[in-house]
C-alpha atoms as a PDB file:
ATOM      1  CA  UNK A   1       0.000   0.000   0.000  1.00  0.00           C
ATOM      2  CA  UNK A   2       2.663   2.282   0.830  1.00  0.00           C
ATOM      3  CA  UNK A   3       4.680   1.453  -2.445  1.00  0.00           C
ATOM      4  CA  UNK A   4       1.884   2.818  -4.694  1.00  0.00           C
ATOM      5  CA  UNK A   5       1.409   5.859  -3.074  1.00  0.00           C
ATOM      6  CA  UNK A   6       5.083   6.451  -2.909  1.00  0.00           C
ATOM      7  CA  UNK A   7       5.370   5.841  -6.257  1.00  0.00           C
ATOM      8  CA  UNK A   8       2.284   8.091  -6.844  1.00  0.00           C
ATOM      9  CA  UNK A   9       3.896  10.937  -5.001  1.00  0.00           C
ATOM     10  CA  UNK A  10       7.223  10.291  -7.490  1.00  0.00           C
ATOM     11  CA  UNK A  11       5.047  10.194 -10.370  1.00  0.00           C
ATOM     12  CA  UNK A  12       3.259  14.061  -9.027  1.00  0.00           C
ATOM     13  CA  UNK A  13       6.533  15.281  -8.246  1.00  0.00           C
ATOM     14  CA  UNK A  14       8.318  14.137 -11.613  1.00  0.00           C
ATOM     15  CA  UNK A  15       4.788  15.958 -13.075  1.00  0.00           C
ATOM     16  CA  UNK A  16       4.709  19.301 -11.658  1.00  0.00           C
ATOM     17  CA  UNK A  17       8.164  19.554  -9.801  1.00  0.00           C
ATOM     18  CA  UNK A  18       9.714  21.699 -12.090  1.00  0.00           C
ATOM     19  CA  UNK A  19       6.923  24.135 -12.948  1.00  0.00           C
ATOM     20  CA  UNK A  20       6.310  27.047 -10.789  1.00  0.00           C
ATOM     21  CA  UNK A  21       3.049  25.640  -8.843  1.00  0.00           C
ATOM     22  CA  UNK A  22       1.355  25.491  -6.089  1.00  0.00           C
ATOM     23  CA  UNK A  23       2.309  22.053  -5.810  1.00  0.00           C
ATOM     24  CA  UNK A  24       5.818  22.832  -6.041  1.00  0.00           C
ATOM     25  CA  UNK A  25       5.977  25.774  -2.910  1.00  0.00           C
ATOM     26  CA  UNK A  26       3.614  23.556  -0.946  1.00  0.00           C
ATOM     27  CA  UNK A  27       6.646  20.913  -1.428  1.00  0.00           C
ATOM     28  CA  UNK A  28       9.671  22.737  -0.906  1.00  0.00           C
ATOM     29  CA  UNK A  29       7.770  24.639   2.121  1.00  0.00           C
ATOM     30  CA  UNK A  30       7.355  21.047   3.113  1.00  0.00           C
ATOM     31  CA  UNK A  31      10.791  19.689   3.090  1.00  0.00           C
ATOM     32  CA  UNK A  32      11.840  23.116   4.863  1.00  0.00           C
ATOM     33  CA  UNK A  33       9.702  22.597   8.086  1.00  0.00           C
ATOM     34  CA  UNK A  34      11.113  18.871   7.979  1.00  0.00           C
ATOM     35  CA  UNK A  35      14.089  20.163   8.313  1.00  0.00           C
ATOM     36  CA  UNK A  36      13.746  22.213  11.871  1.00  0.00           C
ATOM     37  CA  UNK A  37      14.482  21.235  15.397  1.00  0.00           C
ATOM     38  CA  UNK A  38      11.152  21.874  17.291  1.00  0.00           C
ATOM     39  CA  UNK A  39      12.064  21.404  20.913  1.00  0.00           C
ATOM     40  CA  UNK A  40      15.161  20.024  22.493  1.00  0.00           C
ATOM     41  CA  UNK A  41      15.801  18.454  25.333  1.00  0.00           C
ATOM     42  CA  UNK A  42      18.625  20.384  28.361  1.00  0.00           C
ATOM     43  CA  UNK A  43      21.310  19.414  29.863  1.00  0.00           C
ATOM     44  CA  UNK A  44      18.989  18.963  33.060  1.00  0.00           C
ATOM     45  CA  UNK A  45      16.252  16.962  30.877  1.00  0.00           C
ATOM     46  CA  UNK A  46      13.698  19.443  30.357  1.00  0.00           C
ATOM     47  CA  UNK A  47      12.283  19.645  27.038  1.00  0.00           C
ATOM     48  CA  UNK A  48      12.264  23.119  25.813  1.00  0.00           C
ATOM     49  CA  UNK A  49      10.596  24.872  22.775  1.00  0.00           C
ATOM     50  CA  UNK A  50      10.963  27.766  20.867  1.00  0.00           C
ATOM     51  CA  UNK A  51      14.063  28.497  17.925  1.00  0.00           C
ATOM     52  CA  UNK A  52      16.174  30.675  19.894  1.00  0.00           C
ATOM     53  CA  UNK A  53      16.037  28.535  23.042  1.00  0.00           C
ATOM     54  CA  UNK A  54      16.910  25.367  20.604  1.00  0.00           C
ATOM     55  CA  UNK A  55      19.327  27.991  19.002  1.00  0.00           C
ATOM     56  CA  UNK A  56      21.083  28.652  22.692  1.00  0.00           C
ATOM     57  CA  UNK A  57      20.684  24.985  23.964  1.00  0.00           C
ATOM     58  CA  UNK A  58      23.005  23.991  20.786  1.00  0.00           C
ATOM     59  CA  UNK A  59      25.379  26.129  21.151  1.00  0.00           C
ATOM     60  CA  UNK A  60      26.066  25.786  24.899  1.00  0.00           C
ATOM     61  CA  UNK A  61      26.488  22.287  24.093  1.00  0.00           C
ATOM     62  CA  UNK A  62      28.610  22.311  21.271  1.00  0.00           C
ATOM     63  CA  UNK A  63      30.738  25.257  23.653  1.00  0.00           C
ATOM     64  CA  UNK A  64      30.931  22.297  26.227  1.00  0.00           C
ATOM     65  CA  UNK A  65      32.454  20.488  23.947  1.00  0.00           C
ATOM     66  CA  UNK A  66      35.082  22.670  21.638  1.00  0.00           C
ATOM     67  CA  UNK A  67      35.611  25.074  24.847  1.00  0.00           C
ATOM     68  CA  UNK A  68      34.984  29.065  24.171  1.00  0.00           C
ATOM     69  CA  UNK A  69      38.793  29.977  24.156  1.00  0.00           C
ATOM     70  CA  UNK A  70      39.766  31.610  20.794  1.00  0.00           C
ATOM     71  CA  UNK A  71      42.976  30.261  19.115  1.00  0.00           C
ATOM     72  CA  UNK A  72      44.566  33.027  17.050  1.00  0.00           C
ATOM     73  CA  UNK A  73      46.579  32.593  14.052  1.00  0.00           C
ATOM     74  CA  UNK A  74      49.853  33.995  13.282  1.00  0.00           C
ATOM     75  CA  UNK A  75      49.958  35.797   9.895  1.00  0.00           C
ATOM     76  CA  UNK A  76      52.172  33.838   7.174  1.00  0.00           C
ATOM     77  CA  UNK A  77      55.665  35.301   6.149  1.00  0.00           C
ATOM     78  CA  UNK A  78      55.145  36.657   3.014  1.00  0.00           C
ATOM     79  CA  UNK A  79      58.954  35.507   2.707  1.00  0.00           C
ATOM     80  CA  UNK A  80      58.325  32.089   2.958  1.00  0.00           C
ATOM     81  CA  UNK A  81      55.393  31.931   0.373  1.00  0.00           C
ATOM     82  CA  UNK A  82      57.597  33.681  -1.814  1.00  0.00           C
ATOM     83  CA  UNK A  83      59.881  30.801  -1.606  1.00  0.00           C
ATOM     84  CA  UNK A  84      57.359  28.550  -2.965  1.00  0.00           C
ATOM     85  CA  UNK A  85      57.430  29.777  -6.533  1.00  0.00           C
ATOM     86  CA  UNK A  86      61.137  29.354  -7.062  1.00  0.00           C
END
């Protein structure tokens, strides 16, 4: 059952996908909302909803992880570059 109306959703898509439709917004609108994190659970598991809070709940995490300490670069030698070419 599932097969034929996957393949019937292939066969609509391979239809009207590339024209500028209805059909074609309501799909890529679709596959957008698919897409987002709706809630998210904390660190102290409570769920929590709402994109900035999901937004601030990631990137504490992620800051748990990498650390927030900057690493700065030195700049190249020009010098040394120049060497390369020879």
């Amino acid at each position: 059952m599932t097969d034929t109306i996957r393949q019937q959703c292939k066969a609509k898509w391979i239809t009207y996908g590339d024209e500028c439709t209805k059909y074609f917004f309501a799909k890529v609108k679709q596959r957008k909302t698919a897409s987002y994190i709706f809630e998210l659970q904390d660190e102290h598991c409570m769920m929590n909803q709402g994109f900035l809070v999901v937004v601030n709940i990631t990137l504490n995490y992620y800051k748990g992880l990498l650390g927030e300490e900057q690493s700065y670069r030195r700049q190249i030698d020009p010098e040394v570059t120049s060497m390369a070419t020879l």
